[in-house]
C-alpha atoms as a PDB file:
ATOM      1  CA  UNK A   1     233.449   3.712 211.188  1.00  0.00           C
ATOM      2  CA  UNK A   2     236.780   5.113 209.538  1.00  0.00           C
ATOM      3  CA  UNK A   3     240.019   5.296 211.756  1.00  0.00           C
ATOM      4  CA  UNK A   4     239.724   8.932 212.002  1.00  0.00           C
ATOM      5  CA  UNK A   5     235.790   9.274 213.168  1.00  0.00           C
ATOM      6  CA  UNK A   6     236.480   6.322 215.741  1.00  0.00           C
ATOM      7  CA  UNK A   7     239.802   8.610 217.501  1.00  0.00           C
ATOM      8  CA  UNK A   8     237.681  11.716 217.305  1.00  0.00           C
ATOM      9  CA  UNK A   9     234.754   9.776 219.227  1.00  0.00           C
ATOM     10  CA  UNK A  10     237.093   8.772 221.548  1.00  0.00           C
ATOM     11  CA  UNK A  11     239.061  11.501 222.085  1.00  0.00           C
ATOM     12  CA  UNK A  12     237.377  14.660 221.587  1.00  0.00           C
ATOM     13  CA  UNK A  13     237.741  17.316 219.079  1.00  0.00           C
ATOM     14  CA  UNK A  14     238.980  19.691 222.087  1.00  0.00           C
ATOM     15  CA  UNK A  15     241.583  17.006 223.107  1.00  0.00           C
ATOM     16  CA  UNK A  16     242.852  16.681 219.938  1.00  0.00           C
ATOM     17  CA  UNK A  17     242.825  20.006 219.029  1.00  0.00           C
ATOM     18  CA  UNK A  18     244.786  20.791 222.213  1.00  0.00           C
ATOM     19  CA  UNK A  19     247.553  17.801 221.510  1.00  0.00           C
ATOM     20  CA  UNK A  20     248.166  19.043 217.930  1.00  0.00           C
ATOM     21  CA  UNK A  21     248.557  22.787 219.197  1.00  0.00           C
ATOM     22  CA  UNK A  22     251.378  21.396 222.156  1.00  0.00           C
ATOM     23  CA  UNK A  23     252.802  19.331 219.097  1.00  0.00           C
ATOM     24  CA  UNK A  24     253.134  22.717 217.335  1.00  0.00           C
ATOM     25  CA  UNK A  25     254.306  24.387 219.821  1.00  0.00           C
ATOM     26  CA  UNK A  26     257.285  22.028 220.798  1.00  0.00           C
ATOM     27  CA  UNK A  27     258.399  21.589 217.239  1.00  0.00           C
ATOM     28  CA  UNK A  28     259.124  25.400 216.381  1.00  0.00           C
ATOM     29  CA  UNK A  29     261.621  25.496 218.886  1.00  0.00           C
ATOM     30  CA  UNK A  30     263.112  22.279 217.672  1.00  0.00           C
ATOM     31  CA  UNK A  31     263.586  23.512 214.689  1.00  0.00           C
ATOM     32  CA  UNK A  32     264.990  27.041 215.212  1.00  0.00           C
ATOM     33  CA  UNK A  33     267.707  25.508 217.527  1.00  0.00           C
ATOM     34  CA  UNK A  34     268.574  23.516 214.808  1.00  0.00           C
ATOM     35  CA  UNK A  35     268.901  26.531 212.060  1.00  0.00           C
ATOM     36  CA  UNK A  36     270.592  27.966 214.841  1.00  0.00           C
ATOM     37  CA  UNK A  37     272.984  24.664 215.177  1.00  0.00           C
ATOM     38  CA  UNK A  38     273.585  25.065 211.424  1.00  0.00           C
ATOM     39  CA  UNK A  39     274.373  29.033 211.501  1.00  0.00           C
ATOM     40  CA  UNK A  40     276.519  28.700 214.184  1.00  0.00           C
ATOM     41  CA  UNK A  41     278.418  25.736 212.713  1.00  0.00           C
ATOM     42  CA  UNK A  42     278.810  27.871 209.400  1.00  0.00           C
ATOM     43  CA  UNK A  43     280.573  30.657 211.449  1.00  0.00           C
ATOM     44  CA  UNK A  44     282.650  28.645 213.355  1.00  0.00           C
ATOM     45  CA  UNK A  45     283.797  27.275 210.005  1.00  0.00           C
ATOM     46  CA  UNK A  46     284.107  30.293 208.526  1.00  0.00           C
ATOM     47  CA  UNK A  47     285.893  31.860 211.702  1.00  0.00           C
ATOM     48  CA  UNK A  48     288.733  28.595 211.316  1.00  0.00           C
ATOM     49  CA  UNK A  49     289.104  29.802 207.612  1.00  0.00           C
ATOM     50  CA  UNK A  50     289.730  32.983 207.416  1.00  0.00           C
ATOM     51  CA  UNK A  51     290.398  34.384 210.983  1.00  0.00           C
ATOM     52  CA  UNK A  52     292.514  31.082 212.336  1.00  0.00           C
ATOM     53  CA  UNK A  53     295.305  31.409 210.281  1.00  0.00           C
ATOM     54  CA  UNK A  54     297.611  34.134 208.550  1.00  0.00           C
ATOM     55  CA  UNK A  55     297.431  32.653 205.059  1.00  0.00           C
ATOM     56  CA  UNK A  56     300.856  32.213 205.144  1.00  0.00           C
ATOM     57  CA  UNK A  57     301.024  29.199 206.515  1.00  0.00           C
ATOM     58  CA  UNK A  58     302.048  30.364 210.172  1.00  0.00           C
ATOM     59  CA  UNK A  59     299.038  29.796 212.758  1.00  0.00           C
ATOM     60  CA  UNK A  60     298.421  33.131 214.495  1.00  0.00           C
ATOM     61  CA  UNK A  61     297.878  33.291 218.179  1.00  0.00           C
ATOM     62  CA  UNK A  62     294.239  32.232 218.550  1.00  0.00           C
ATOM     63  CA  UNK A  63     291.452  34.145 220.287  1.00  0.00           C
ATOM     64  CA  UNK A  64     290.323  32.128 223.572  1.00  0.00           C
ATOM     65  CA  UNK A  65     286.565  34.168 223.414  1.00  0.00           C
ATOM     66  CA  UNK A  66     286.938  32.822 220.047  1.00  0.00           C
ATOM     67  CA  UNK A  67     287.761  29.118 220.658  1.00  0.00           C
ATOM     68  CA  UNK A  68     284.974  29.462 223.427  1.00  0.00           C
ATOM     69  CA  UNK A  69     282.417  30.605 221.579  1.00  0.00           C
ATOM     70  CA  UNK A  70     283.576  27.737 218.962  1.00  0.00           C
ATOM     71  CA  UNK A  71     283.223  24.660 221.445  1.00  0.00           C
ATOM     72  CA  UNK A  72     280.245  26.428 222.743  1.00  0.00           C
ATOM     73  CA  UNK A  73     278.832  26.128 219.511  1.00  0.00           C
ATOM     74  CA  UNK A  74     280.079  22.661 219.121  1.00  0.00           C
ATOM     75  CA  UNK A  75     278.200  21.679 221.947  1.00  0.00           C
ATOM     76  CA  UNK A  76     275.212  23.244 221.652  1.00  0.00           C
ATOM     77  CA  UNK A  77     274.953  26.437 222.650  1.00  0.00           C
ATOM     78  CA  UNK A  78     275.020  28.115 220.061  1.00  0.00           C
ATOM     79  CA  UNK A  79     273.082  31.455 221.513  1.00  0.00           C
ATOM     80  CA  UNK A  80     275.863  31.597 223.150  1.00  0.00           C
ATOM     81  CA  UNK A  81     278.585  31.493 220.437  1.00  0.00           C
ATOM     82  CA  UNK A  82     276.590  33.232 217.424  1.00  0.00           C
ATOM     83  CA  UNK A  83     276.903  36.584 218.640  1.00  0.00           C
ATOM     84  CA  UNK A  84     281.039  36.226 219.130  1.00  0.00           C
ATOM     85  CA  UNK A  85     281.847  34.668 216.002  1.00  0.00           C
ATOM     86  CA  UNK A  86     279.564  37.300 213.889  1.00  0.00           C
ATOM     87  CA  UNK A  87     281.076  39.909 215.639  1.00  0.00           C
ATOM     88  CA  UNK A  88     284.851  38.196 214.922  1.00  0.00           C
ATOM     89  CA  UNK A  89     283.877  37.973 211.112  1.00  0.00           C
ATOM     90  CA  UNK A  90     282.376  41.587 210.640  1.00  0.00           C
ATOM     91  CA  UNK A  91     285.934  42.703 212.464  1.00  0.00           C
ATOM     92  CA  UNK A  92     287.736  40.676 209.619  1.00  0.00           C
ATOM     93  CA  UNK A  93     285.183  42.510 207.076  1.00  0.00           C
ATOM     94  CA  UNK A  94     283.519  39.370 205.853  1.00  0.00           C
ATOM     95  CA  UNK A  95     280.130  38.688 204.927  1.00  0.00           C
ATOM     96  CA  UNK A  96     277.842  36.830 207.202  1.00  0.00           C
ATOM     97  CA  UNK A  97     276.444  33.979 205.546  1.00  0.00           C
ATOM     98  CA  UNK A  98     272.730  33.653 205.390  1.00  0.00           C
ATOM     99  CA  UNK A  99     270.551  32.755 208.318  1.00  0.00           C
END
């Protein structure tokens, strides 16, 4: 008997079937929050380039929704923060990097 045949006789084809589709399900999540961990990191990048300073070497008075949405994003959040610093970038006329 081969590894596979002796877990499907003692498992089930319905209880494996079932783990695999839980498995599934868990893992798109996973990795959508982290696309969304990248994306978000990208703005908030992005927002510290060209928004955070005047480009003349002066800091200009920073945003606090901005720096919010920024730590939210550093911590996780990032529904949270995406939404903020897209909005900030589009209001500076730059281009949203791809999602």
């Amino acid at each position: 008997m081969t590894v596979r045949s002796t877990i499907v006789a003692k498992w089930g084809r319905r209880r494996i079937a079932a783990l695999l589709i839980t498995c599934a399900a868990f893992a798109g999540p996973a990795a959508a929050q982290s696309s969304d961990a990248a994306y978000c990191s990208q703005l908030a990048s992005m927002v510290q380039r060209y928004v955070g300073s005047s480009g003349s070497g002066t800091a200009v008075m920073p945003n606090p929704t901005v720096i919010w949405a920024m730590e939210q994003c550093r911590s996780g959040d990032a529904a949270a923060a995406i939404p903020i610093l897209e909005r900030k970038l589009v209001d500076y006329q730059l281009t949203l990097p791809r999602r």
